[in-house]
Protein backbone atom coordinates (compact mmCIF):
# COMPACT_ATOMS: atom_id res chain seq x y z
CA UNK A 1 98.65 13.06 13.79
CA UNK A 2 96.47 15.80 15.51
CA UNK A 3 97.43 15.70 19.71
CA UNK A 4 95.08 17.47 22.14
CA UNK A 5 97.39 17.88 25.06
CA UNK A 6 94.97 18.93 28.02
CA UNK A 7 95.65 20.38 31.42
CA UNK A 8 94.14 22.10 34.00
CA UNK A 9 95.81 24.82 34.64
CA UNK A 10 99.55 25.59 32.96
CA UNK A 11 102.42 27.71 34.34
CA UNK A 12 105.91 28.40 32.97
CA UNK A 13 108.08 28.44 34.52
CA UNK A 14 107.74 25.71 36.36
CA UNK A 15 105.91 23.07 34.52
CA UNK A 16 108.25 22.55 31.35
CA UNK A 17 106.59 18.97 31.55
CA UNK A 18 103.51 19.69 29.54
CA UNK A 19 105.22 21.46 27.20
CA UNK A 20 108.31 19.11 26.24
CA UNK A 21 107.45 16.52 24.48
CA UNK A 22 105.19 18.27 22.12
CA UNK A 23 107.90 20.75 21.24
CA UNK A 24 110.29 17.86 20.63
CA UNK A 25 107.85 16.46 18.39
CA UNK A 26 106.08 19.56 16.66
CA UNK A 27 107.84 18.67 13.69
CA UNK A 28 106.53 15.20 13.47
CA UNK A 29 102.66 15.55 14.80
CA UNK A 30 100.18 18.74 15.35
CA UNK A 31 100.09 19.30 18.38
CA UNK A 32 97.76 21.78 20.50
CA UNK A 33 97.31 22.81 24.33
CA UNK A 34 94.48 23.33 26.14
CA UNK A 35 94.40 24.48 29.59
CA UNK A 36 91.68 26.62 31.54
CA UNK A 37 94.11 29.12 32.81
CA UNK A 38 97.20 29.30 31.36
CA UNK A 39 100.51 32.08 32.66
CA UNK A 40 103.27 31.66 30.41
CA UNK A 41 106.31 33.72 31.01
CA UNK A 42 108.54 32.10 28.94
CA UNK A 43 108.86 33.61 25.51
CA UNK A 44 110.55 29.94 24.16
CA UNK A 45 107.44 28.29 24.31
CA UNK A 46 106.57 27.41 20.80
CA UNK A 47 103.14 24.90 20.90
CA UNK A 48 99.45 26.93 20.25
CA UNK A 49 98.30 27.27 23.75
CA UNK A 50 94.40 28.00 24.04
CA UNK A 51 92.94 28.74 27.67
CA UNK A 52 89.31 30.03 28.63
CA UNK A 53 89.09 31.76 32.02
CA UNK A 54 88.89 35.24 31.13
CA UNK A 55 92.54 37.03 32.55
CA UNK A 56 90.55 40.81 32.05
CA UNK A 57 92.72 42.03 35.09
CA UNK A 58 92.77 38.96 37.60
CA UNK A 59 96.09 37.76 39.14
CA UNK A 60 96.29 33.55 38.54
CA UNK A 61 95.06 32.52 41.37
CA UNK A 62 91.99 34.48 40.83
CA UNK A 63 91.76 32.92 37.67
CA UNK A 64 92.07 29.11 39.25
CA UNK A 65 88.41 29.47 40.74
CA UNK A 66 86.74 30.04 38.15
CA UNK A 67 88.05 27.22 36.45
CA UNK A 68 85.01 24.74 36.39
CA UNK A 69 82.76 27.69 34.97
CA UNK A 70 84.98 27.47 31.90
CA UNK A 71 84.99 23.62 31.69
CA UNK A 72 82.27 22.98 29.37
CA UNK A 73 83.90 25.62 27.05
CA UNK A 74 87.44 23.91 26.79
CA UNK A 75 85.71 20.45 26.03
CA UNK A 76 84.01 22.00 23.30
CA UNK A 77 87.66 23.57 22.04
CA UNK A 78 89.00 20.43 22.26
CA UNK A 79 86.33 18.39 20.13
CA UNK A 80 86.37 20.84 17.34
CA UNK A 81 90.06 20.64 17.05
CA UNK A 82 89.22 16.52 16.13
CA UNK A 83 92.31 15.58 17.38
CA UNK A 84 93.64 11.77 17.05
CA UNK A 85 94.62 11.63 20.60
CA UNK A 86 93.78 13.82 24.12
CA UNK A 87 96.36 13.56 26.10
CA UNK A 88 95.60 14.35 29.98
CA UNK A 89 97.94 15.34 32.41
CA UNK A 90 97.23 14.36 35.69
CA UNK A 91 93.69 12.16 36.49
CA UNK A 92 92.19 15.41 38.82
CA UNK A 93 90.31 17.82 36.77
CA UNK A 94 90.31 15.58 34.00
CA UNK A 95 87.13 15.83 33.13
CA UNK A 96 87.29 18.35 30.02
CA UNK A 97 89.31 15.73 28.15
CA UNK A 98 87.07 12.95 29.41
CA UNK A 99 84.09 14.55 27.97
CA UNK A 100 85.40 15.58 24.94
CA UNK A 101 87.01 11.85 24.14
CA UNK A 102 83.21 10.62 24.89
CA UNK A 103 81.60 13.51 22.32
CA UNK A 104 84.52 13.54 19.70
CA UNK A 105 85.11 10.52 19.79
CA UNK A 106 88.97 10.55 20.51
CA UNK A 107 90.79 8.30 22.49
CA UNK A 108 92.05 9.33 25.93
CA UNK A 109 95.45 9.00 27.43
CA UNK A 110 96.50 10.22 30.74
CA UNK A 111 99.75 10.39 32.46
CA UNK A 112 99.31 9.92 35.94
CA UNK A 113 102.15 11.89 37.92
CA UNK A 114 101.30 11.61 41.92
CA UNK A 115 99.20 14.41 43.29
CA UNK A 116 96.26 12.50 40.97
CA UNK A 117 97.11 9.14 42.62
CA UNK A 118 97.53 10.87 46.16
CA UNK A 119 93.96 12.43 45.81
CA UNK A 120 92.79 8.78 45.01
CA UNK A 121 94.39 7.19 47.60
CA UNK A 122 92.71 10.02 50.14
CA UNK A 123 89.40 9.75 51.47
CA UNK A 124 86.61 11.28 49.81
CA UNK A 125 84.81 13.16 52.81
CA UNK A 126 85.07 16.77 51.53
CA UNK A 127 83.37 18.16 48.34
CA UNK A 128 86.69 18.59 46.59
CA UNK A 129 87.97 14.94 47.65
CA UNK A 130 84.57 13.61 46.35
CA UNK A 131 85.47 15.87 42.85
CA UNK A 132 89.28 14.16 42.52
CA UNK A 133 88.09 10.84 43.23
CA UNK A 134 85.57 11.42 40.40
CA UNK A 135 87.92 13.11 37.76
CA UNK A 136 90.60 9.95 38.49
CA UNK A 137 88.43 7.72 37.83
CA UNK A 138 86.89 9.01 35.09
CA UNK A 139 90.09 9.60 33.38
CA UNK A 140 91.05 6.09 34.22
CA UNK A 141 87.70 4.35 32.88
CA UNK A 142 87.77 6.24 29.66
CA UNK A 143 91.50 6.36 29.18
CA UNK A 144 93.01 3.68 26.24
CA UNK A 145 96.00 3.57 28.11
CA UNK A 146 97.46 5.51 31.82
CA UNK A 147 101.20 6.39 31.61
CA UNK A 148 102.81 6.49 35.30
CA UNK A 149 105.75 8.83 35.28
CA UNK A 150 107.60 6.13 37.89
CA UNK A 151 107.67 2.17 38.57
CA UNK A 152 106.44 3.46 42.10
CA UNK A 153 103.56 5.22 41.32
CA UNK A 154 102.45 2.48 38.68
CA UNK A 155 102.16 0.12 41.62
CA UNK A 156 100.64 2.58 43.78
CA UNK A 157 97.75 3.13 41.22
CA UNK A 158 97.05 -0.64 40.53
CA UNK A 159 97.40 -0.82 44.59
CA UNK A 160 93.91 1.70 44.60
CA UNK A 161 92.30 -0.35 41.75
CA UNK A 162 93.24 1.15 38.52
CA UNK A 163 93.36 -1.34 35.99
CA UNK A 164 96.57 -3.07 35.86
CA UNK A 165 96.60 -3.93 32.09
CA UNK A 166 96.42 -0.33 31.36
CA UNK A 167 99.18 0.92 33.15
CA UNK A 168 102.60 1.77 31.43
CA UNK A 169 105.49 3.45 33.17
CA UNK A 170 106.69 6.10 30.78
CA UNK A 171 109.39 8.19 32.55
CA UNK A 172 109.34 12.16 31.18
CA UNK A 173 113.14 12.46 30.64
CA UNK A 174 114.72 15.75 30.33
CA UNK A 175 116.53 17.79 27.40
CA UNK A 176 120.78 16.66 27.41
CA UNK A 177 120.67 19.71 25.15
CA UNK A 178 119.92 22.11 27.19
CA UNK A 179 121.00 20.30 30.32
CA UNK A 180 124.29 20.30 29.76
CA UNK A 181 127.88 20.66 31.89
CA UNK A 182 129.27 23.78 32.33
CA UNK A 183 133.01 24.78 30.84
CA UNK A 184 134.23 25.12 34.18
CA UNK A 185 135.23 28.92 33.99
CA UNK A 186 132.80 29.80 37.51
CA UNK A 187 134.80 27.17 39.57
CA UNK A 188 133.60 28.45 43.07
CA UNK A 189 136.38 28.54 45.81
CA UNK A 190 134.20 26.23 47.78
CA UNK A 191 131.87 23.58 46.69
CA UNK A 192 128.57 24.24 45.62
CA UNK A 193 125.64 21.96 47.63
CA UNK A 194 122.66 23.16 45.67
CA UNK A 195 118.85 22.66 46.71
CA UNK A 196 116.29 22.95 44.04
CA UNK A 197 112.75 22.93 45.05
CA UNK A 198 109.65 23.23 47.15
CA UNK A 199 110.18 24.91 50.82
CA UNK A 200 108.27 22.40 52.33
CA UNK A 201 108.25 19.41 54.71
CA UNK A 202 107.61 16.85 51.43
CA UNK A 203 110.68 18.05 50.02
CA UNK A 204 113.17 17.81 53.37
CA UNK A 205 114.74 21.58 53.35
CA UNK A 206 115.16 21.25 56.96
CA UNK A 207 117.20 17.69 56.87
CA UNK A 208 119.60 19.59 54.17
CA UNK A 209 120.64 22.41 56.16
CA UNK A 210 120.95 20.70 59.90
CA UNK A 211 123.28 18.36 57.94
CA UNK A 212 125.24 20.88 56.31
CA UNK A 213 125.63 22.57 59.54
CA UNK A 214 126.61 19.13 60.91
CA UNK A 215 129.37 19.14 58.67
CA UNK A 216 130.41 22.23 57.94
CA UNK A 217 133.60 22.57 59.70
CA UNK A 218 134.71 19.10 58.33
CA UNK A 219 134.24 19.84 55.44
CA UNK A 220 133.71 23.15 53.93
CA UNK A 221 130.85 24.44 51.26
CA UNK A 222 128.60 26.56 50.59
CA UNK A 223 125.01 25.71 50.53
CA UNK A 224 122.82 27.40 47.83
CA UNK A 225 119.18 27.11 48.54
CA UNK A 226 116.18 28.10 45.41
CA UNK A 227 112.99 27.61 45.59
CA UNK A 228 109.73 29.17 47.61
CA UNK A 229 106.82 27.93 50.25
CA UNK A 230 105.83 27.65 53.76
CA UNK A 231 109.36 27.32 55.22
CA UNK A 232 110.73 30.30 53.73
CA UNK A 233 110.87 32.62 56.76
CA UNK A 234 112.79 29.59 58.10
CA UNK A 235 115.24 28.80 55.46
CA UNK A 236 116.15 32.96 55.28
CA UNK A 237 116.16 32.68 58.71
CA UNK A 238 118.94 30.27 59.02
CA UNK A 239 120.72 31.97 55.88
CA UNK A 240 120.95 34.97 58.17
CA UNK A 241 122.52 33.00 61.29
CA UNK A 242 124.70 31.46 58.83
CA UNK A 243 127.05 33.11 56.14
CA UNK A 244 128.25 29.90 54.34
CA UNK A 245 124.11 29.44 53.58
CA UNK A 246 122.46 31.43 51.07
CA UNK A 247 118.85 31.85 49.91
CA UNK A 248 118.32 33.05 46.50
CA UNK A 249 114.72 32.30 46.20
CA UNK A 250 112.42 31.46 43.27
CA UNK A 251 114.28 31.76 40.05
CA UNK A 252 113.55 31.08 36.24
CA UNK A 253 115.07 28.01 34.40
CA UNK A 254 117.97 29.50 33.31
CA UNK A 255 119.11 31.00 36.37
CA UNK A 256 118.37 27.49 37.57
CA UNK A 257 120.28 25.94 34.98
CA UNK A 258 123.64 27.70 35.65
CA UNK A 259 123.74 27.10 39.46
CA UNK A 260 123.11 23.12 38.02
CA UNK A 261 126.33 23.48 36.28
CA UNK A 262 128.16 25.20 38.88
CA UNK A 263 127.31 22.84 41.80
CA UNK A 264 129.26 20.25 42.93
CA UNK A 265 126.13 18.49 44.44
CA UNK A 266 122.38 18.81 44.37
CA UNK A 267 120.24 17.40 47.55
CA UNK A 268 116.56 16.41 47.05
CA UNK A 269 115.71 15.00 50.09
CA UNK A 270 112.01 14.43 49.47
CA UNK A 271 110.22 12.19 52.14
CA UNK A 272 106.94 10.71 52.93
CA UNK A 273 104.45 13.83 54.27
CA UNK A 274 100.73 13.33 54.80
CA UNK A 275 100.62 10.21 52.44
CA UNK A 276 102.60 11.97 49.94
CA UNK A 277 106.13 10.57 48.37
CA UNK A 278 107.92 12.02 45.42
CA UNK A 279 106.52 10.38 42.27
CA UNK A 280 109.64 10.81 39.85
CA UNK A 281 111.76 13.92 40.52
CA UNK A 282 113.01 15.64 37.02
CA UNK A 283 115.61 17.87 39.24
CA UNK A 284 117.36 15.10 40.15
CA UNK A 285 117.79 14.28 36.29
CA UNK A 286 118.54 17.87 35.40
CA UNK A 287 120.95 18.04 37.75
CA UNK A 288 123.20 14.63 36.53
CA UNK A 289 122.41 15.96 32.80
CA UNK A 290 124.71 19.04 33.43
CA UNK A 291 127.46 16.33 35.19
CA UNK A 292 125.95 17.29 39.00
CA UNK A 293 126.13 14.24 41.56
CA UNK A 294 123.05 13.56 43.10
CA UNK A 295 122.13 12.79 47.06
CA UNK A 296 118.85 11.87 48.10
CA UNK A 297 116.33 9.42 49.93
CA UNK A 298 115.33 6.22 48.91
CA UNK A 299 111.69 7.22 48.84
CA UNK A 300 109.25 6.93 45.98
CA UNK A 301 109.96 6.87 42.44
CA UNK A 302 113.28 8.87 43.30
CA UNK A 303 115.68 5.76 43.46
CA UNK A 304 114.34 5.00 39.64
CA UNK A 305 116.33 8.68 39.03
CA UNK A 306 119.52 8.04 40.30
CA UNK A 307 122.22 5.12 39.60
CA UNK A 308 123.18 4.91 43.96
CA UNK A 309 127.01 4.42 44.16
CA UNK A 310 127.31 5.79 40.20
CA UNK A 311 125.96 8.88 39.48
CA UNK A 312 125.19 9.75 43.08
CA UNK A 313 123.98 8.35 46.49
CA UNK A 314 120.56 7.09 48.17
CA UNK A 315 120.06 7.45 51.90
CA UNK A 316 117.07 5.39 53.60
CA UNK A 317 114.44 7.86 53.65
CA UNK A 318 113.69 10.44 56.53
CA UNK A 319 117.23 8.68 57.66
CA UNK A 320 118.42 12.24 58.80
CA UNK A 321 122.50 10.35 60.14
CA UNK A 322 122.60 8.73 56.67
CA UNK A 323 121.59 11.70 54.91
CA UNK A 324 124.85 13.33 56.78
CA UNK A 325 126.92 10.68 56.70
CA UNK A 326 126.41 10.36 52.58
CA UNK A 327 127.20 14.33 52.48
CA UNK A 328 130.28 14.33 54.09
CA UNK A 329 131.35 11.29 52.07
CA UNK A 330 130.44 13.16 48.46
CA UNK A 331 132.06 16.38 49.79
CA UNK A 332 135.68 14.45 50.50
CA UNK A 333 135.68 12.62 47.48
CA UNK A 334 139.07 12.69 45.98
CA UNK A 335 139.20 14.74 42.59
CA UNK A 336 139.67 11.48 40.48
CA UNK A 337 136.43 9.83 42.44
CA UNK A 338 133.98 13.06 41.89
CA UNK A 339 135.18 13.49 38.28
CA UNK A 340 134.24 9.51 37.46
CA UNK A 341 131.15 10.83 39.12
CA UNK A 342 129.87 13.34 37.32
CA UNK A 343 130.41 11.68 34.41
CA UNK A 344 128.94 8.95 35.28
CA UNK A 345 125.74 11.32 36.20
CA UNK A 346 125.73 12.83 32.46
CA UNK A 347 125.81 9.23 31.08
CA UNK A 348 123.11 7.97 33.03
CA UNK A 349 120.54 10.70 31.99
CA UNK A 350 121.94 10.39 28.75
CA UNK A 351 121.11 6.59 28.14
CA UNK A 352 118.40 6.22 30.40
CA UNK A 353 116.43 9.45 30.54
CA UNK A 354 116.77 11.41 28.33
CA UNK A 355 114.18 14.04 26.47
CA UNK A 356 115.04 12.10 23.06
CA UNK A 357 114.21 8.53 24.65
CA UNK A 358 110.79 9.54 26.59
CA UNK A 359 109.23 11.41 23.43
CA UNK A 360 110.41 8.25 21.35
CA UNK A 361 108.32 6.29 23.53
CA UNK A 362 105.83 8.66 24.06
CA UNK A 363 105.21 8.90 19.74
CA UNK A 364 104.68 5.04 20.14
CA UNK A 365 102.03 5.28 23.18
CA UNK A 366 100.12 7.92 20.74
CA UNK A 367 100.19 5.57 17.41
CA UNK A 368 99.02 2.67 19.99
CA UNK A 369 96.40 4.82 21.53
CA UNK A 370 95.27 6.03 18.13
CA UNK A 371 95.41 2.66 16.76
CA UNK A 372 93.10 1.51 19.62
């Protein structure tokens, strides 16, 4: 079978996403990428990746507005490809794929995974809300089938209108072969509480550090912060006040990967900011795949990424004393408790979300889409 996956714009690191599945599958399927501006700094990258804005010099995000110039030309890439199946990630700027499953014809399928459904649920009273509510619905009135990447955002979408009967939840999963446990040789002489993510409000920096401050002195660790945004000058900020907090910054996946293994804890406390919640949360599953614990809100898709109690533990979300309550609990767990823990964590991903299982599912959603 010939897959068009289409995107707007495509950057790894970070967005392994697009990417996965169709490398898991090359074997199986032909599978193609089209994107208008693509940056790929990651030499592993195996699928054909075709984008159109012209690079001739420009730095990306130079690139990203000229994007609907170059529209036309990637719908015209994609129909002479005369692929069996378009695959669209995310409904905004969906329009290349929509067109060219109109003109081919090919049937459309798009995974919707939150920003899309966000845009919809905004109001359109700018020129660029007016486009996303377009390119959503267009995606979703000429898409076969729309794959929500959480139970949560599924019923957000069909709570805007999209039409129920074509909504499937097909969670992304992540790779138990490369996510794996470390072999303990980097044991760290104090426990590892790891933050992996976006410095912003959305993704709750601030609650992480005023609880590990709160309890610090109880109980001792060392908090490990990656990731960029707005609240950087903050975050190094407070690194700087405090020496048992340290900032590393952005990193690439397998930098990422090792302070997974080494960390006795990741904390993802994503929360509700300006109408936006976490739609699914694949560091959360990265994290239990190398045998990390987990603590995090109860908000959006994230409690659909964690076993609570098992693999790791749910606070109410934006519930700042639960959030530091849970922490000190995970960081006196008695060595028999964490170690049913974390292996609880690697089984969960394992059985439940796994790379292996999502493009399994994912091959069926394309024979069904194909198959009309």
């Amino acid at each position: 079978m010939k897959i068009a996956i289409t995107k707007s714009t495509l950057r790894i690191p970070p967005t392994y996403f697009a990417t996965a599945h169709a490398q898991k599958l090359g074997s199986r399927h032909d599978f193609r990428i089209f994107t208008l501006a693509a940056d790929i700094e990651d030499p592993s990258v195996s699928v054909p990746i075709t984008d159109f804005v012209p690079r001739i010099g420009l730095g990306f995000r130079q690139r990203e507005l000229m994007i609907p110039a170059f529209m036309p030309l990637m719908t015209l890439a994609v129909r002479r490809f005369r692929p069996d199946v378009i695959h669209q990630h995310f409904g905004t700027w969906s329009l290349p794929a929509v067109n060219a499953s109109r003109q081919a014809p090919a049937p459309l399928l798009t995974t919707l995974h939150g920003s899309d459904v966000v845009s919809l649920a905004n109001p359109a009273d700018t020129m660029m809300a007016k486009w996303h509510h377009r390119n959503v619905l267009a995606a979703a009135a000429q898409s076969r089938r729309l794959l929500a990447v959480s139970r949560y955002l599924a019923g957000r979408a069909v709570d805007l209108g999209l039409d129920a009967a074509k909504i499937q939840v097909h969670y992304q999963g992540v790779d138990t072969d490369y996510f794996v446990p470390g072999d303990g040789t980097e044991a760290a002489e104090a426990p590892i509480v790891l933050f992996v993510g976006a410095l912003n409000t959305q993704k709750g920096i601030r609650d992480l550090i005023d609880a590990s401050l709160a309890v610090w002195r109880r109980a001792h660790h060392r908090l490990v912060v990656i990731g960029d945004g707005p609240l950087r000058e903050a975050v190094r900020e407070q690194a700087s006040s405090h020496p048992h907090i340290e900032f590393l910054g952005r990193l690439d996946r397998e930098q990422i990967r090792r302070w997974l293994q080494q960390a006795y804890l990741l904390v993802a406390p994503s929360q509700e900011a300006g109408g936006a919640r976490e739609a699914a949360g694949l560091v959360l599953l990265e994290a239990q795949a190398c045998g990390t614990p987990v603590l995090a809100y109860r908000s959006g898709g994230i409690p659909e990424m964690v076993d609570d109690g098992v693999s790791g533990l749910l606070a109410a979300e934006a519930d700042y004393p639960g959030l530091q309550a849970a922490l000190s609990e995970l960081l006196q767990l008695s060595g028999a408790e964490y170690h049913t823990m974390r292996r609880a964590a690697r089984q969960y991903v394992e059985r439940h979300r796994s790379l292996a299982g999502s493009c399994a599912e994912l091959e069926q959603h394309y024979v069904d889409t194909a198959a009309g």
